[in-house]
C-alpha atoms as a PDB file:
ATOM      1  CA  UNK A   1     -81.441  37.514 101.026  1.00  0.00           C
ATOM      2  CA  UNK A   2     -81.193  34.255  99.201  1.00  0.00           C
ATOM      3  CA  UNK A   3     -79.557  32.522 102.283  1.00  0.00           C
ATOM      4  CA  UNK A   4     -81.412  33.347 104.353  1.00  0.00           C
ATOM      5  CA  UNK A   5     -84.339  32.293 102.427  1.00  0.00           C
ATOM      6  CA  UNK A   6     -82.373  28.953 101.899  1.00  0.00           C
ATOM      7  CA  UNK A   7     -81.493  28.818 105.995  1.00  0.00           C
ATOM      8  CA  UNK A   8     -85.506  28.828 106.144  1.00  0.00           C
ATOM      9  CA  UNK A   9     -86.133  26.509 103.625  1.00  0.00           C
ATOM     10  CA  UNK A  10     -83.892  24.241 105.536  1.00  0.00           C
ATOM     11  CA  UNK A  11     -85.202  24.091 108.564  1.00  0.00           C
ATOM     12  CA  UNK A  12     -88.815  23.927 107.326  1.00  0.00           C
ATOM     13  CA  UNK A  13     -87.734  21.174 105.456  1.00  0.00           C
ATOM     14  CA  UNK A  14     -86.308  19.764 108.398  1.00  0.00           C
ATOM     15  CA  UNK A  15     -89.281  19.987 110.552  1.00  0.00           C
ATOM     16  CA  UNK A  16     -91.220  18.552 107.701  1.00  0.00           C
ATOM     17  CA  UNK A  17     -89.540  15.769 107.787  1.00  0.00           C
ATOM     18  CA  UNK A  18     -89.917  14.845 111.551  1.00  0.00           C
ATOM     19  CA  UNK A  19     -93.385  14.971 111.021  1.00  0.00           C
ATOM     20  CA  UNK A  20     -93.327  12.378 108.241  1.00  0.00           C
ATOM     21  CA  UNK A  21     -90.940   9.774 110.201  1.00  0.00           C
ATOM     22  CA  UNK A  22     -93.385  10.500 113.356  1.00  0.00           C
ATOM     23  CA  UNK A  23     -96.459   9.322 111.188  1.00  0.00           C
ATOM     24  CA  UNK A  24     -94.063   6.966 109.387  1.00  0.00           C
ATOM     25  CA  UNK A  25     -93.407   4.948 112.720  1.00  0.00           C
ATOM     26  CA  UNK A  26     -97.192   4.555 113.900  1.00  0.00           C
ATOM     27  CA  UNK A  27     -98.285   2.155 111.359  1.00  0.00           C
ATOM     28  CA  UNK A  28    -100.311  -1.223 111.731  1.00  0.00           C
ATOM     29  CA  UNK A  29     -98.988  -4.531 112.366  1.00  0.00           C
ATOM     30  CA  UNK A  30    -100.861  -7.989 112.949  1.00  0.00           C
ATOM     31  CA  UNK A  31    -100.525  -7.430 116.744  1.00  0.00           C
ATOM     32  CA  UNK A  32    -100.705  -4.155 117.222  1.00  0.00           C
ATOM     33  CA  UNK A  33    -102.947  -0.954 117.066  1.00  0.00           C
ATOM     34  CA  UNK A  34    -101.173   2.419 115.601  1.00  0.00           C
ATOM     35  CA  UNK A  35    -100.320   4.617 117.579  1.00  0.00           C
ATOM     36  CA  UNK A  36     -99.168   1.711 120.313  1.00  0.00           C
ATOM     37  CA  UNK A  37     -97.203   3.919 122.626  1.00  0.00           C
ATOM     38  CA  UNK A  38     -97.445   5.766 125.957  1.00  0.00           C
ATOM     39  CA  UNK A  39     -99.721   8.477 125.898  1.00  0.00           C
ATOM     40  CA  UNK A  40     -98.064  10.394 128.904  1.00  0.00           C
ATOM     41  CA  UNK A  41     -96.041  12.943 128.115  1.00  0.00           C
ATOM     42  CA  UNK A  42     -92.497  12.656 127.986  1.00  0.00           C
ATOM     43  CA  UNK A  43     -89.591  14.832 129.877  1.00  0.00           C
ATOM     44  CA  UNK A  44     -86.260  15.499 127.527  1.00  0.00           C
ATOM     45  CA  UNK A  45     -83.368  17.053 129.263  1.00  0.00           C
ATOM     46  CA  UNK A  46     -82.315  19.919 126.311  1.00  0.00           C
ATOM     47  CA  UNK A  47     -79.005  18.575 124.793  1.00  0.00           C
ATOM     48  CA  UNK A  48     -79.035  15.236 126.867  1.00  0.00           C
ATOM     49  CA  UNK A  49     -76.146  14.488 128.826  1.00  0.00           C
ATOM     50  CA  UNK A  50     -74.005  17.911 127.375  1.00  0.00           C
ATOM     51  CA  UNK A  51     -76.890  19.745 129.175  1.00  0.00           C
ATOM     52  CA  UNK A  52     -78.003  23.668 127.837  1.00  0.00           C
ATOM     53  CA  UNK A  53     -73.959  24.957 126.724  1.00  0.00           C
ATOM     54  CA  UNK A  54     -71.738  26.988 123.835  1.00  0.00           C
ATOM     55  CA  UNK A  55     -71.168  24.915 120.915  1.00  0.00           C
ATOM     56  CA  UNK A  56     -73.469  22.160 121.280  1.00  0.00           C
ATOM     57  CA  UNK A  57     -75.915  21.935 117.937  1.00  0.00           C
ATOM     58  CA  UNK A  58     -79.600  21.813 119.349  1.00  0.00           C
ATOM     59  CA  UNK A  59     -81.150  21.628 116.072  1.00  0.00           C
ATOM     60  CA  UNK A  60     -79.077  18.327 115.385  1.00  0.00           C
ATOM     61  CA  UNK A  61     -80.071  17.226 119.283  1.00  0.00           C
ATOM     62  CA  UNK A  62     -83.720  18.303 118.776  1.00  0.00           C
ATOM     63  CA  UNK A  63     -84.158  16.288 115.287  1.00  0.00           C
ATOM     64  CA  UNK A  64     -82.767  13.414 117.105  1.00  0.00           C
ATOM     65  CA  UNK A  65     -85.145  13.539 119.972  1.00  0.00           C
ATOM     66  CA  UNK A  66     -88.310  14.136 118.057  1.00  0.00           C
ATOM     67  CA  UNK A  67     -91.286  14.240 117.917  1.00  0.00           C
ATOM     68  CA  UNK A  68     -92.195  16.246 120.749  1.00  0.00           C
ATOM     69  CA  UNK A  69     -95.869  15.855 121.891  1.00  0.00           C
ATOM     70  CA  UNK A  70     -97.722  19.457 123.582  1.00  0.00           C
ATOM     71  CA  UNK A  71     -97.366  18.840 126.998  1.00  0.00           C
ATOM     72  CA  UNK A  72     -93.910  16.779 126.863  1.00  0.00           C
ATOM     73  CA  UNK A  73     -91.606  19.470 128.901  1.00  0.00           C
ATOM     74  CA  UNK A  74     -88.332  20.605 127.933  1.00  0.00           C
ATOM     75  CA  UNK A  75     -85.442  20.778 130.767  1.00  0.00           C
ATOM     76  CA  UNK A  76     -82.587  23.427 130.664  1.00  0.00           C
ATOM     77  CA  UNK A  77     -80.173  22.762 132.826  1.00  0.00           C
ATOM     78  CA  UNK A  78     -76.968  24.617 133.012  1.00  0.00           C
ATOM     79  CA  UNK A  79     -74.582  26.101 135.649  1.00  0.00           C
ATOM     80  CA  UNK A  80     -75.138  29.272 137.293  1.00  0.00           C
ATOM     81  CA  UNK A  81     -73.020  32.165 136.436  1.00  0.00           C
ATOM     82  CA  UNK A  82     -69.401  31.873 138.123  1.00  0.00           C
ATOM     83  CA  UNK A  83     -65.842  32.988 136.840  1.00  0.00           C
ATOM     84  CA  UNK A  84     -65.345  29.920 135.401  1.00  0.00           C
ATOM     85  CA  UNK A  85     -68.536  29.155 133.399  1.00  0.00           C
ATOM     86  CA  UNK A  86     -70.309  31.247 130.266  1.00  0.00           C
ATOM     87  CA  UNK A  87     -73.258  32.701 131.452  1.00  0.00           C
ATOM     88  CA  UNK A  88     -77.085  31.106 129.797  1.00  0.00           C
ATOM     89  CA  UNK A  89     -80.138  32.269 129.425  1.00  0.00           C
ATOM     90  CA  UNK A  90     -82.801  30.752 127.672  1.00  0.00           C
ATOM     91  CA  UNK A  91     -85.703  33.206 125.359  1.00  0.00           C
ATOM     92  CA  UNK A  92     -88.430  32.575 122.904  1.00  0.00           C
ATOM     93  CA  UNK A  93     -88.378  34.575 119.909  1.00  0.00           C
ATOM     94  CA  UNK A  94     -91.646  35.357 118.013  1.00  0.00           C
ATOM     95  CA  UNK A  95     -90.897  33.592 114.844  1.00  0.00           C
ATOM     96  CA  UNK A  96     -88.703  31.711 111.812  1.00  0.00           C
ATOM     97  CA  UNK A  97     -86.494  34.893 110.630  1.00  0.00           C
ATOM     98  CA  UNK A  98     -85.878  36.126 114.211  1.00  0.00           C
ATOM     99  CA  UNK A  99     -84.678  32.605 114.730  1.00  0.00           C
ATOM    100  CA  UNK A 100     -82.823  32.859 111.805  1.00  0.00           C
ATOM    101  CA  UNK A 101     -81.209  35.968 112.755  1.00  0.00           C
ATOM    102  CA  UNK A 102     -80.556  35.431 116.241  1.00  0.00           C
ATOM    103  CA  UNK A 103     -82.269  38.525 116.098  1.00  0.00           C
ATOM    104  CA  UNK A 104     -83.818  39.236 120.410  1.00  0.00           C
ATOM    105  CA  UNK A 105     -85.462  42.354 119.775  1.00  0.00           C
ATOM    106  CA  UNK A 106     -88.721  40.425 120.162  1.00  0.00           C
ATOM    107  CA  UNK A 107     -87.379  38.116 122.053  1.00  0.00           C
ATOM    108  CA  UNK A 108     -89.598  36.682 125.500  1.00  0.00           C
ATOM    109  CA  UNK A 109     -86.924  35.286 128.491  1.00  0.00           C
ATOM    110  CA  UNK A 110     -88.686  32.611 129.786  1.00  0.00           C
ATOM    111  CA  UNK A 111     -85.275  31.398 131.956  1.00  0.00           C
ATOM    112  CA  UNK A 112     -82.779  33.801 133.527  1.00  0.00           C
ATOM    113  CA  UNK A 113     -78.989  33.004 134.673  1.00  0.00           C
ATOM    114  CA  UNK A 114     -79.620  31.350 137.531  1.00  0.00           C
ATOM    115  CA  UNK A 115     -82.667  28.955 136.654  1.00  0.00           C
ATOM    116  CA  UNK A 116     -80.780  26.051 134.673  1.00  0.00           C
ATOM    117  CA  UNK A 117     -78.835  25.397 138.154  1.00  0.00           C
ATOM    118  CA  UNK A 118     -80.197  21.885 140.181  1.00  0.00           C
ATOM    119  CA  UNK A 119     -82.333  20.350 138.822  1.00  0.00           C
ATOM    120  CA  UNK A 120     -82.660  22.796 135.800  1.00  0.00           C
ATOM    121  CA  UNK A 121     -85.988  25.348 134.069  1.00  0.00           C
ATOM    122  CA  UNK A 122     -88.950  23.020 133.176  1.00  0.00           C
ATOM    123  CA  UNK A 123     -90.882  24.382 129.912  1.00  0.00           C
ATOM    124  CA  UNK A 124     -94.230  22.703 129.150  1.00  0.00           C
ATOM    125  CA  UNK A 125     -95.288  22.648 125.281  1.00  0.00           C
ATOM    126  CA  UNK A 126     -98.741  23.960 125.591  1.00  0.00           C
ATOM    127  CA  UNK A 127    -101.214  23.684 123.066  1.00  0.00           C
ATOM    128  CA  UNK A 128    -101.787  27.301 122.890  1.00  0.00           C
ATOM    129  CA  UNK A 129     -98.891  27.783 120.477  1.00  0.00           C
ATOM    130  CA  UNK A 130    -100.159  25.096 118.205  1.00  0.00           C
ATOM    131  CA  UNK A 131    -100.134  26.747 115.101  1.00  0.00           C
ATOM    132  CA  UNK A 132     -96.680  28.026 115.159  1.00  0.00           C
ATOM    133  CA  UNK A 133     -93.057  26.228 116.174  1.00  0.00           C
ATOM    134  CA  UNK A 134     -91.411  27.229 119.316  1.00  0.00           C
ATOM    135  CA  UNK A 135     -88.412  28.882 118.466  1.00  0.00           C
ATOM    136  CA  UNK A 136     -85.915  28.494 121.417  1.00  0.00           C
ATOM    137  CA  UNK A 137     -82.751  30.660 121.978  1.00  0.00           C
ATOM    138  CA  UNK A 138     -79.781  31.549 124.175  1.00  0.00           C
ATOM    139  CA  UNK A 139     -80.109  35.405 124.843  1.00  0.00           C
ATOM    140  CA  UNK A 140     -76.550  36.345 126.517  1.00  0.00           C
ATOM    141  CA  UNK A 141     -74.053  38.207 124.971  1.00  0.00           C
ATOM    142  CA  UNK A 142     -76.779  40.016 122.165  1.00  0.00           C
ATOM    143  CA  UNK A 143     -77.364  36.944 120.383  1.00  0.00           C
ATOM    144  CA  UNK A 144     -73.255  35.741 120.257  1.00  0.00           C
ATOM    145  CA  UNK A 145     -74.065  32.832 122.163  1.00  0.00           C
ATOM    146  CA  UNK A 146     -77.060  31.871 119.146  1.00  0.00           C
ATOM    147  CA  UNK A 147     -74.807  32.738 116.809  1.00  0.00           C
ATOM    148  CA  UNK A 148     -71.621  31.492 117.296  1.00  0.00           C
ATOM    149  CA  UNK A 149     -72.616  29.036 120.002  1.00  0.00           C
ATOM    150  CA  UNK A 150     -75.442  27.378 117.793  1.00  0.00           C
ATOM    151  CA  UNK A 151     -77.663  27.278 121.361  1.00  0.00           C
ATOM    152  CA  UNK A 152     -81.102  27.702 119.794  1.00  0.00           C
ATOM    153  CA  UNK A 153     -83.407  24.783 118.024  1.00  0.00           C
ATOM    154  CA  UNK A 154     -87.468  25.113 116.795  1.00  0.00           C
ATOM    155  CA  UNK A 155     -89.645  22.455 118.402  1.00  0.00           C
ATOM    156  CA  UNK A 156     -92.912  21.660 116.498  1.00  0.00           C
ATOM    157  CA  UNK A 157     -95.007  19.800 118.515  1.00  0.00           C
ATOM    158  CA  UNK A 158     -97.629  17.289 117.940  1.00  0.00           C
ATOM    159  CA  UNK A 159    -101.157  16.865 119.175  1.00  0.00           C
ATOM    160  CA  UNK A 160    -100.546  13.034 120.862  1.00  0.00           C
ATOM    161  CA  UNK A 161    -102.284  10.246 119.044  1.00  0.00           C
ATOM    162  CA  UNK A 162    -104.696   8.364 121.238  1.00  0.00           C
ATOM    163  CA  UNK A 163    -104.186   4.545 121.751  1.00  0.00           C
ATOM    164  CA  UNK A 164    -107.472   2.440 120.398  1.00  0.00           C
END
């Protein structure tokens, strides 16, 4: 019980923390006004350039890329299932200790098998889940791929600051 309390401490502590350097990096200057970025949303390919696959750590990837904005999409792409390839998935689970836990009872698929081929599964962060993280997983194999594989990461997103 007491790691997994600590595994949840950890990765709210985590999230906390791209929050702060988020806010952290919008300060004032002499020539500029905060927030003096693009407003349009961005699009970040899940993993970068070693795609949606076994043994890649997405929380690592996903600290890296923050912040994430609602309405910045989220692309998964990986190969279709073959002889030669693991199979992915890609599910939402309901919240911290099912993430945790690798734990799909609850879990919603929101990409099957085939969807990461081409040009990969486009998720949109919506503002409707703005009180709670999104808490993405790989579903195949009962949660082995989660577990073992480390495919899952939380994205938090943030309500876009407005230029001046």
């Amino acid at each position: 019980m007491g790691f997994r309390f600590a595994q949840g401490l950890v990765l709210l502590q985590a999230i906390a923390c791209v929050v702060e350097v988020s806010l952290a990096n919008k300060g004032w200057d002499s020539h500029t006004y905060p927030y003096n970025h693009s407003s349009a949303p961005k699009r970040f390919t899940v993993g970068g350039s070693q795609h949606w696959q076994f043994g890649v750590n997405y929380t690592d990837w996903s600290l890296k890329s923050a912040p994430f904005y609602f309405n910045d999409t989220l692309v998964f792409k990986y190969d279709p299932p073959s002889n030669t390839t693991f199979r992915h998935s890609v599910s939402l689970l309901p919240n911290l200790r099912s993430f945790l836990n690798c734990d799909l009872k609850k879990a919603k698929l929101i990409a099957n098998q085939t969807q990461g081929g081409g040009n990969g599964f486009q998720f949109v962060l919506k503002k409707k889940n703005k009180k709670k993280p999104y808490y993405f997983v790989c579903g195949e194999r009962n949660g082995f791929h989660c577990k073992v594989g480390i495919m899952k990461f939380a994205v938090a997103p943030l309500l876009r600051p407005r230029p001046f």
